[in-house]
C-alpha atoms as a PDB file:
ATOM      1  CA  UNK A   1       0.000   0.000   0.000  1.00  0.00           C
ATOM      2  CA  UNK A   2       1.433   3.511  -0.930  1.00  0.00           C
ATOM      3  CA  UNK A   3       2.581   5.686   1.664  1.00  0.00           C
ATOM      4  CA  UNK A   4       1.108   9.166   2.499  1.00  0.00           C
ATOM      5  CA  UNK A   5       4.164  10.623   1.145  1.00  0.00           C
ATOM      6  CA  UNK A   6       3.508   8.926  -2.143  1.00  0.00           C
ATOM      7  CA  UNK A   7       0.037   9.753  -2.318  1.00  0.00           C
ATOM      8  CA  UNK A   8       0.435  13.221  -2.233  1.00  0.00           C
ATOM      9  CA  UNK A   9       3.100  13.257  -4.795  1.00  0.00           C
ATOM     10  CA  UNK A  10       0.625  11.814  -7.103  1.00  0.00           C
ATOM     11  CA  UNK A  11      -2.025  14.239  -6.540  1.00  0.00           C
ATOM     12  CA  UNK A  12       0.510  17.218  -6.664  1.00  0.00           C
ATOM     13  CA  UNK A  13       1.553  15.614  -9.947  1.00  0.00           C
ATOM     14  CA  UNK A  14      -2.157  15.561 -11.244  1.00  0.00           C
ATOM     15  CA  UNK A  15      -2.426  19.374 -10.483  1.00  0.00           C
ATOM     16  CA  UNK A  16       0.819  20.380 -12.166  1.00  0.00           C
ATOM     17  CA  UNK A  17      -0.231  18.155 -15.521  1.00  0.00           C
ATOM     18  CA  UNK A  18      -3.572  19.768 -15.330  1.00  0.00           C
ATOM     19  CA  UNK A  19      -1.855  23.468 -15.085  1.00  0.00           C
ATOM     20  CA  UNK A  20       0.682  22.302 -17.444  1.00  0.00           C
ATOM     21  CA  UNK A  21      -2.742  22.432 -19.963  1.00  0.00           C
ATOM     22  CA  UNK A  22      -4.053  25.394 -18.887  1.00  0.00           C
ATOM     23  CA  UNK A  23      -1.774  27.855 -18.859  1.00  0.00           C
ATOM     24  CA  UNK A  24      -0.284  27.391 -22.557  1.00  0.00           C
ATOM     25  CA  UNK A  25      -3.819  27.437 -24.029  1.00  0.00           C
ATOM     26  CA  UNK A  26      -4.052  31.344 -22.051  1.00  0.00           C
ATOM     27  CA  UNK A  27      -1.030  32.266 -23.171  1.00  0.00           C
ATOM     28  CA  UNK A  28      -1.669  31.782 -26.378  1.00  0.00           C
ATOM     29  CA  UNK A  29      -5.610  33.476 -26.322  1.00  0.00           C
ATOM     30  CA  UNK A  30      -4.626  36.605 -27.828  1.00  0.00           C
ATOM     31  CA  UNK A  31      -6.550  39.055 -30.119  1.00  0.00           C
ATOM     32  CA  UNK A  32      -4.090  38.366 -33.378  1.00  0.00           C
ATOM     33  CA  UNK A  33      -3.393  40.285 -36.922  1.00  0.00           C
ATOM     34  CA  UNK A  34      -2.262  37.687 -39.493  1.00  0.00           C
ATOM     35  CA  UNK A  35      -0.268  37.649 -41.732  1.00  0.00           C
ATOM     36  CA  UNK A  36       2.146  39.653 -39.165  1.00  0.00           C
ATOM     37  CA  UNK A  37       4.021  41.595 -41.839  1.00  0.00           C
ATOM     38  CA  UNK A  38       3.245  42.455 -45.499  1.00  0.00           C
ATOM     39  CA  UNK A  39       5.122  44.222 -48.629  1.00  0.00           C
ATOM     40  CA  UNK A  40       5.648  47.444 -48.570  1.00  0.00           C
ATOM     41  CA  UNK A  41       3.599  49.052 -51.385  1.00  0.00           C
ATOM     42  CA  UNK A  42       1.032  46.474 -51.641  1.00  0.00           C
ATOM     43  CA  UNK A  43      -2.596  45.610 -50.524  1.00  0.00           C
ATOM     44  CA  UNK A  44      -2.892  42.909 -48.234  1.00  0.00           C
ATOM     45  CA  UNK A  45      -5.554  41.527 -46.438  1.00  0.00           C
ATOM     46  CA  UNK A  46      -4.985  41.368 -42.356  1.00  0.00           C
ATOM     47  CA  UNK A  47      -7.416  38.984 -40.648  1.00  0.00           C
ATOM     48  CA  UNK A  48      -8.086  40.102 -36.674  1.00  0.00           C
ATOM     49  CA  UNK A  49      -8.693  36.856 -34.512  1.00  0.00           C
ATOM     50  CA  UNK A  50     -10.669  37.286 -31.016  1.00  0.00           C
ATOM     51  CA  UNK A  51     -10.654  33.956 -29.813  1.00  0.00           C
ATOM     52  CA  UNK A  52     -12.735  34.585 -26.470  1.00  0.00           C
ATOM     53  CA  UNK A  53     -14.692  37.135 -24.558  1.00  0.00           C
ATOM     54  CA  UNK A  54     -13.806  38.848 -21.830  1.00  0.00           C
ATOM     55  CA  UNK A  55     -13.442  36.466 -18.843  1.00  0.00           C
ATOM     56  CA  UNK A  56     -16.307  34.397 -19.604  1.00  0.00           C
ATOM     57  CA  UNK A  57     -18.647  37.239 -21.088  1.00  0.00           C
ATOM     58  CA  UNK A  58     -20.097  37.424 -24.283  1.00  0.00           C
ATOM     59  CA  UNK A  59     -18.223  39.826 -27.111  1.00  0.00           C
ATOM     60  CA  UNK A  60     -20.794  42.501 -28.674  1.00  0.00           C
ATOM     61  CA  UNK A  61     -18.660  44.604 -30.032  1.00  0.00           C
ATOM     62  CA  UNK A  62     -15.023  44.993 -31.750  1.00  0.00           C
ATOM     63  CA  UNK A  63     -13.428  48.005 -32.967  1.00  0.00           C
ATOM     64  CA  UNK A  64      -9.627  47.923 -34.580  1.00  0.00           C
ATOM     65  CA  UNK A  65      -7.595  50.864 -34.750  1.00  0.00           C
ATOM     66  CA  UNK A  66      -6.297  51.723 -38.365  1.00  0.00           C
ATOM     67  CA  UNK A  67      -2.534  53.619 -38.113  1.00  0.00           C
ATOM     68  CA  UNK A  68      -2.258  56.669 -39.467  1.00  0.00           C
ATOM     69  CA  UNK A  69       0.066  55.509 -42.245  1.00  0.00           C
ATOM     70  CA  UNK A  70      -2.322  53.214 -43.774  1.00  0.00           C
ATOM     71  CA  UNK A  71      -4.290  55.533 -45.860  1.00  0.00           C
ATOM     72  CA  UNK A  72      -6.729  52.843 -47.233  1.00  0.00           C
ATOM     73  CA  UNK A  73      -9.010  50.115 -45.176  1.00  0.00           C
ATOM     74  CA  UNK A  74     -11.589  48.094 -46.797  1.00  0.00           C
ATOM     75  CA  UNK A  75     -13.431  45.705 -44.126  1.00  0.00           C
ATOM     76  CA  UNK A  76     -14.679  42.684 -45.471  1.00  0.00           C
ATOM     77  CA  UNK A  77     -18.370  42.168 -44.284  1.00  0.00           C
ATOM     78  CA  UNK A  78     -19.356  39.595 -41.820  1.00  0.00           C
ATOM     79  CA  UNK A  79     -22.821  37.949 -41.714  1.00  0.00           C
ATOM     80  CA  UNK A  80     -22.864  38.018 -37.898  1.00  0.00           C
ATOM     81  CA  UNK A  81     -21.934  41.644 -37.621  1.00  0.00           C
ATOM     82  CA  UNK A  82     -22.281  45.306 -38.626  1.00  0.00           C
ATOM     83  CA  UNK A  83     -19.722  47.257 -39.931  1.00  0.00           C
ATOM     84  CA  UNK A  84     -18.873  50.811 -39.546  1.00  0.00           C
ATOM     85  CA  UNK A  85     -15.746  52.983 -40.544  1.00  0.00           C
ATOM     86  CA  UNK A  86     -14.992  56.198 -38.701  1.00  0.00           C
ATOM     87  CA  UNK A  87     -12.606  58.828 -39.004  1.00  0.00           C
ATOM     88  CA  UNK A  88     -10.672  60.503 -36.179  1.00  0.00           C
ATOM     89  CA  UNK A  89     -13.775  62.734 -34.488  1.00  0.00           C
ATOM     90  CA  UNK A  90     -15.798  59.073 -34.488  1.00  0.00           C
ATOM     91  CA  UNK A  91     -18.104  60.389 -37.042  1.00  0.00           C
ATOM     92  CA  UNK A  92     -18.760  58.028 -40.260  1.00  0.00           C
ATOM     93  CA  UNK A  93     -15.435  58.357 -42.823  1.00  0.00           C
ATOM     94  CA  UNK A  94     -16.862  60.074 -45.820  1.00  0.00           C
ATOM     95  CA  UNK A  95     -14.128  61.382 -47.765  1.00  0.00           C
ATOM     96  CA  UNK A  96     -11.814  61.152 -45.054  1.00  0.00           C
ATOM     97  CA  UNK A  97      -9.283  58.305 -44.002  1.00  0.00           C
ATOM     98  CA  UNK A  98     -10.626  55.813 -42.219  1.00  0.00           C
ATOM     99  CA  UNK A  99      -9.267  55.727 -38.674  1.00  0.00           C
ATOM    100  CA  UNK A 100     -11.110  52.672 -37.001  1.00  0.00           C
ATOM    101  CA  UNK A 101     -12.988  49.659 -38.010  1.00  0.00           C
ATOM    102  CA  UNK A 102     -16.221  48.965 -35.520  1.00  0.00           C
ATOM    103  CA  UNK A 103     -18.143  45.683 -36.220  1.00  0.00           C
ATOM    104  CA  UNK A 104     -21.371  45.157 -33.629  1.00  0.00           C
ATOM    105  CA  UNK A 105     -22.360  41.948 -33.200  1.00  0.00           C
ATOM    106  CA  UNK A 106     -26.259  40.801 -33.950  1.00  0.00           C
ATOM    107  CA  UNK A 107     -25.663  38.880 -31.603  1.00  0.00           C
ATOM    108  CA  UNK A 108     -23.253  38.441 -28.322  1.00  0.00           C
ATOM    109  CA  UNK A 109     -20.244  36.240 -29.844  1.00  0.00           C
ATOM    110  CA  UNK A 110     -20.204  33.502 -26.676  1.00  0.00           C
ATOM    111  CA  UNK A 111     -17.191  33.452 -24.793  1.00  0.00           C
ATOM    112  CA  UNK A 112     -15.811  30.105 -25.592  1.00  0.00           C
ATOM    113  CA  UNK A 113     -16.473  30.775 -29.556  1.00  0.00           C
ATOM    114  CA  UNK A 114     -13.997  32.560 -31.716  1.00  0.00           C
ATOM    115  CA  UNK A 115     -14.294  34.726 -34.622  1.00  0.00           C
ATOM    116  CA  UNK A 116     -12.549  36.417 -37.236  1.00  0.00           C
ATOM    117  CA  UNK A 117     -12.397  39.939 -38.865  1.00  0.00           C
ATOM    118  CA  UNK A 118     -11.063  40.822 -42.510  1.00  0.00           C
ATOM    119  CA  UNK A 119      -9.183  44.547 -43.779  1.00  0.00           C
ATOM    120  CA  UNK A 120      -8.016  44.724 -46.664  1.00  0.00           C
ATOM    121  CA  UNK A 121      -5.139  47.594 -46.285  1.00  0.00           C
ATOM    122  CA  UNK A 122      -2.891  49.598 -48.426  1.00  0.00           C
ATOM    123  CA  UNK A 123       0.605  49.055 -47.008  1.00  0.00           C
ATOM    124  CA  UNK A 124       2.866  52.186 -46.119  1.00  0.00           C
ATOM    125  CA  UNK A 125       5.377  52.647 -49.454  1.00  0.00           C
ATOM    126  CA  UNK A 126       8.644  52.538 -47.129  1.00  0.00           C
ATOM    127  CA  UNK A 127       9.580  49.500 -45.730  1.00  0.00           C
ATOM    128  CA  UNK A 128      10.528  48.844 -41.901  1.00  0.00           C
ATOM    129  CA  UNK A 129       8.073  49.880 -39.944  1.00  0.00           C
ATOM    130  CA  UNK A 130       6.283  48.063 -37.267  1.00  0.00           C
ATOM    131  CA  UNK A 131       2.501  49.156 -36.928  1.00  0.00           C
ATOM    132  CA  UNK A 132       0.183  48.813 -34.172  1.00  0.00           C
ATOM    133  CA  UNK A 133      -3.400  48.078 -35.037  1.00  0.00           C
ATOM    134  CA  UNK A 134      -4.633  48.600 -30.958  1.00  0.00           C
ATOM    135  CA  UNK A 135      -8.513  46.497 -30.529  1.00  0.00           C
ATOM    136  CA  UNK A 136     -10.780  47.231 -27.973  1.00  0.00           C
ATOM    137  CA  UNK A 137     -13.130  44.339 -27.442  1.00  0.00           C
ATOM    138  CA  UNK A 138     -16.221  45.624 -25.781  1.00  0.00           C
ATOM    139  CA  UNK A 139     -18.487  42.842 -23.670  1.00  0.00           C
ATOM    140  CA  UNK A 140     -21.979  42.279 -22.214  1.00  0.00           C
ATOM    141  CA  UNK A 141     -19.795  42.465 -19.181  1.00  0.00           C
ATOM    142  CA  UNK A 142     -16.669  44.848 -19.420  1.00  0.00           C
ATOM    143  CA  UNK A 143     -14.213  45.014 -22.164  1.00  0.00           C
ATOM    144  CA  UNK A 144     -10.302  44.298 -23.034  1.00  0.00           C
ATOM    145  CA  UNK A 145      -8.109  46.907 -24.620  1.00  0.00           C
ATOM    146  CA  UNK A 146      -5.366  45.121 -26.869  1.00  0.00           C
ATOM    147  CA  UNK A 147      -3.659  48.142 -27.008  1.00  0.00           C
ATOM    148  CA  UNK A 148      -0.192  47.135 -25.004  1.00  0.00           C
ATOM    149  CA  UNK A 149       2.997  48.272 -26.672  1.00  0.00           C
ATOM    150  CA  UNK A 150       6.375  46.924 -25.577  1.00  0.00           C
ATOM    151  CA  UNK A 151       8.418  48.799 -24.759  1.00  0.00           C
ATOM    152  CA  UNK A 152      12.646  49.070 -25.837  1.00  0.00           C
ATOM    153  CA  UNK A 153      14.036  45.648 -25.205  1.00  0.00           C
ATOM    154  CA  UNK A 154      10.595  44.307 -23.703  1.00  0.00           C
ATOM    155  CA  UNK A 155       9.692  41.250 -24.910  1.00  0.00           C
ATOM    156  CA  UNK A 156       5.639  41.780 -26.690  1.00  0.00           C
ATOM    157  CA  UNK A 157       4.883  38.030 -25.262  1.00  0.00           C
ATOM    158  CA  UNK A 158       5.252  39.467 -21.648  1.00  0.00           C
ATOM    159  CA  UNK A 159       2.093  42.101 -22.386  1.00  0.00           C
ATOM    160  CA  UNK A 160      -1.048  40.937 -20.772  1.00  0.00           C
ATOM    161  CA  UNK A 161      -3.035  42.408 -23.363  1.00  0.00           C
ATOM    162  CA  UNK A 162      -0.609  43.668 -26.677  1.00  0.00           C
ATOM    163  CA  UNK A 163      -1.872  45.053 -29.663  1.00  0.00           C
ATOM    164  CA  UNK A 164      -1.317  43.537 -32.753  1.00  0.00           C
ATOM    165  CA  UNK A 165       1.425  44.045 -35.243  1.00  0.00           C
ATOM    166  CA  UNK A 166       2.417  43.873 -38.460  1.00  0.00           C
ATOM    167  CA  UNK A 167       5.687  44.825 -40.077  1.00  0.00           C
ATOM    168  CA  UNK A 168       5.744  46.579 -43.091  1.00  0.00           C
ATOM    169  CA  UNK A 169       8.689  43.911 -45.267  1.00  0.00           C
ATOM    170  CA  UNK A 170      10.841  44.732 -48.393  1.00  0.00           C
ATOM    171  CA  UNK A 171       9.368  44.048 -51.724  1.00  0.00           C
ATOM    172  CA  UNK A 172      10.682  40.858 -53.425  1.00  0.00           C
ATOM    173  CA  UNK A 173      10.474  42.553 -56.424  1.00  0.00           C
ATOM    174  CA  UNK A 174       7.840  44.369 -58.762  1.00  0.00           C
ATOM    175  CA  UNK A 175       7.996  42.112 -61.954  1.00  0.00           C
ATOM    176  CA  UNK A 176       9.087  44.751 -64.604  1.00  0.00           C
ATOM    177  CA  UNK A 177      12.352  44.357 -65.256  1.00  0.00           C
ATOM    178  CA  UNK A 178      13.256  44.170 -69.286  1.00  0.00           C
ATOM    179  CA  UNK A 179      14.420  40.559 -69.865  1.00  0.00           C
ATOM    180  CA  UNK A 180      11.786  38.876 -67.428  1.00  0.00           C
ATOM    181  CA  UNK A 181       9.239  38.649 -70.516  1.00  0.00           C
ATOM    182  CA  UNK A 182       6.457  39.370 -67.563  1.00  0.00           C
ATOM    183  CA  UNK A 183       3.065  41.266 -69.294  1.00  0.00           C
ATOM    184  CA  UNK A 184       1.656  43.812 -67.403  1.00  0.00           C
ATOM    185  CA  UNK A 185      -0.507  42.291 -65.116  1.00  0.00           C
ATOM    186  CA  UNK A 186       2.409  39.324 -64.343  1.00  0.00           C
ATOM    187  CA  UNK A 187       3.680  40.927 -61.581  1.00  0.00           C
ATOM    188  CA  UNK A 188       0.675  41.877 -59.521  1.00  0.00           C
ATOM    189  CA  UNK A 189      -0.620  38.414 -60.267  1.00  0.00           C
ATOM    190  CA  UNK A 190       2.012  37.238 -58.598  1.00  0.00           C
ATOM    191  CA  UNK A 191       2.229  39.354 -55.879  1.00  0.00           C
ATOM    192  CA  UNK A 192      -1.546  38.195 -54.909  1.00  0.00           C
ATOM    193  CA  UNK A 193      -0.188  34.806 -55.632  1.00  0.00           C
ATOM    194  CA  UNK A 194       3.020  34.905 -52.921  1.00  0.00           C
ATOM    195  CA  UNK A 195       0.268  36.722 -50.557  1.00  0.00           C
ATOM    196  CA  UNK A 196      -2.090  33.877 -50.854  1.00  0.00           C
ATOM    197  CA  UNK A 197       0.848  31.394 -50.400  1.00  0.00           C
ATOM    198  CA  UNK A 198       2.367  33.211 -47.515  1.00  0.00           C
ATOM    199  CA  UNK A 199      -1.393  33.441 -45.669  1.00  0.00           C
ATOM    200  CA  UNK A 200      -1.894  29.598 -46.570  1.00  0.00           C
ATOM    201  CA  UNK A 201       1.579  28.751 -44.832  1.00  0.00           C
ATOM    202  CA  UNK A 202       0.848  30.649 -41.881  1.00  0.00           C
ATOM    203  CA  UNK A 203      -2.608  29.514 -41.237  1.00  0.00           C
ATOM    204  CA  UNK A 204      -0.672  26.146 -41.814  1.00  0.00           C
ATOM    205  CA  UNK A 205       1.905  26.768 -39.145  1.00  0.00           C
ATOM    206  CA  UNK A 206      -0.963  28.555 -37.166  1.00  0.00           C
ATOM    207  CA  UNK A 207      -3.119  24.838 -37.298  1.00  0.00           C
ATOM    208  CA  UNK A 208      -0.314  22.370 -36.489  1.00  0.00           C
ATOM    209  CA  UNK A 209       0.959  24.465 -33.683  1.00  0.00           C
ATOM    210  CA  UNK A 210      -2.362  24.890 -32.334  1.00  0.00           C
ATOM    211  CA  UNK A 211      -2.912  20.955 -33.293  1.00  0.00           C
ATOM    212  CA  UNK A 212       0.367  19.654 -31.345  1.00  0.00           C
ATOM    213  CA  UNK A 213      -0.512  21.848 -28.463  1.00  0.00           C
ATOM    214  CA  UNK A 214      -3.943  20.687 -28.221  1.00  0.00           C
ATOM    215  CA  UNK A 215      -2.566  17.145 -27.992  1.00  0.00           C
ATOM    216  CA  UNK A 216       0.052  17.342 -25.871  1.00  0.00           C
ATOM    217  CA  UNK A 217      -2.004  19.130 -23.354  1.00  0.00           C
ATOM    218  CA  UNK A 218      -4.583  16.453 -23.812  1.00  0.00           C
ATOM    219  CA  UNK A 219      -2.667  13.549 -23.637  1.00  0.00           C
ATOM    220  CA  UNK A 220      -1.007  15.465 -20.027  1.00  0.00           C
ATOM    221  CA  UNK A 221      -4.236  16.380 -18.838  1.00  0.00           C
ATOM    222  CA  UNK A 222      -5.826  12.028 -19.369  1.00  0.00           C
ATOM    223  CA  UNK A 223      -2.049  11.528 -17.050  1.00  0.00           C
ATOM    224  CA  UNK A 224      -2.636  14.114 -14.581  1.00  0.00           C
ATOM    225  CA  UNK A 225      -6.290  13.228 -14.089  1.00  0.00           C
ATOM    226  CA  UNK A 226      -5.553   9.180 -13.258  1.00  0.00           C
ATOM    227  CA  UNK A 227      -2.765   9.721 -11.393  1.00  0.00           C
ATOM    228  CA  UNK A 228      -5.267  12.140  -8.942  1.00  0.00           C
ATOM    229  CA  UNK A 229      -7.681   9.468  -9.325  1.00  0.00           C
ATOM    230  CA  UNK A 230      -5.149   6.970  -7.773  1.00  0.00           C
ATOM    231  CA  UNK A 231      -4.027   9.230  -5.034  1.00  0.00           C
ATOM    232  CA  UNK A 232      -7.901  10.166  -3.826  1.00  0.00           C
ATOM    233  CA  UNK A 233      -8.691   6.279  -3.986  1.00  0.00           C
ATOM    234  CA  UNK A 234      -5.359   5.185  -1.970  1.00  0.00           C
ATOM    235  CA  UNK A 235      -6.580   8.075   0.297  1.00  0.00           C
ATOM    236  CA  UNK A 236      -9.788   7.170   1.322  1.00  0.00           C
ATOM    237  CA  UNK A 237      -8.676   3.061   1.517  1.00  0.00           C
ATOM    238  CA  UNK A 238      -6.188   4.695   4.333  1.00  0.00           C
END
């Protein structure tokens, strides 16, 4: 029969697998921007991910702050939302640039759902920047402000609630130089082409991470679980 010492260590070892679960899926519940950096020059279409509401409450409302360099913001609709564009005073953005994105929900977005929020932008023509695209996520109950910058030497990961970035990346190249026999529509064609590709890979990347996390943190959760099962039934035989 196990010894009171032992039985303890299993049920402190049950604990630390089920922690071991939780804490990488909340460090990874961020409001995101993918892709996280785009061509300088070019449109590109940034997808904002809010994967939760705001500790267990219901999203109603998200609004995404356009920097002032991007000149041009087109939000895709969504079915389960309205969409209005603002400029700077918060009146609607007609003829003026469009300085943030608010979609209202039809409907609270539950907590434990996630959904997903389409610009297409007009990229700054000077590469090297790093621009912040702040969210405030507005609840039935509160509301989180993504809107943490890092500061010098600060890694962004530490931020409890950063706001998303994208980098503003060197242009490969723009397709018209005299012996690359490329028509005049080759090059943006393949700019959309190497955008599509380079959103593909990431949402890749984006799924298998997700994927191997899900099951490692399952298969540690099924370990810690038993092993507290064994301790409480050693317990109460004592």
């Amino acid at each position: 029969m196990f010894s009171t010492r032992i039985v303890r260590a299993c049920a402190a070892t049950g604990v630390a697998a089920i922690l071991a679960v939780a804490v990488p899926i909340a460090a990874g519940a961020h409001v995101t921007l993918s892709p996280d950096g785009a061509e300088a020059g070019s449109y590109a279409v940034l997808t904002a991910s809010v994967p939760h509401g705001c500790d267990g409450s219901a999203t109603t409302e998200v609004a995404i702050d356009i920097p002032e360099s991007i000149m041009a913001v087109t939000p895709t609709v969504n079915p389960n939302w309205d969409v209005e564009q603002l400029a700077e005073d918060g009146s609607p953005a007609v003829g003026e640039r469009v300085a943030t994105v608010v979609y209202t929900a039809h409907q609270p977005l539950p907590s434990d759902l996630r959904d997903a929020f389409e610009l297409s932008v007009r990229m700054p023509d000077e590469p090297g920047e790093v621009l912040a695209f702040p969210v405030t996520q507005t609840c039935e109950e509160g509301e989180a402000g993504w809107v943490e910058l890092a500061d010098e030497g600060q890694d962004p990961h530490d931020l409890d609630y950063p706001a998303p970035l994208v980098e503003v990346l060197s242009a490969v190249g723009d397709g018209h130089g005299p012996d690359d026999g490329a028509g005049p529509d080759d090059g943006a064609e393949a700019d959309e082409g190497a955008a599509n590709d380079a959103a593909s890979d990431a949402a890749s990347d984006d799924g298998s991470d997700i994927n191997a996390m899900s099951v490692a943190g399952f298969g540690a959760g099924i370990v810690g679980v038993i092993l507290a099962l064994v301790a409480l039934l050693y317990a109460r035989r004592r």
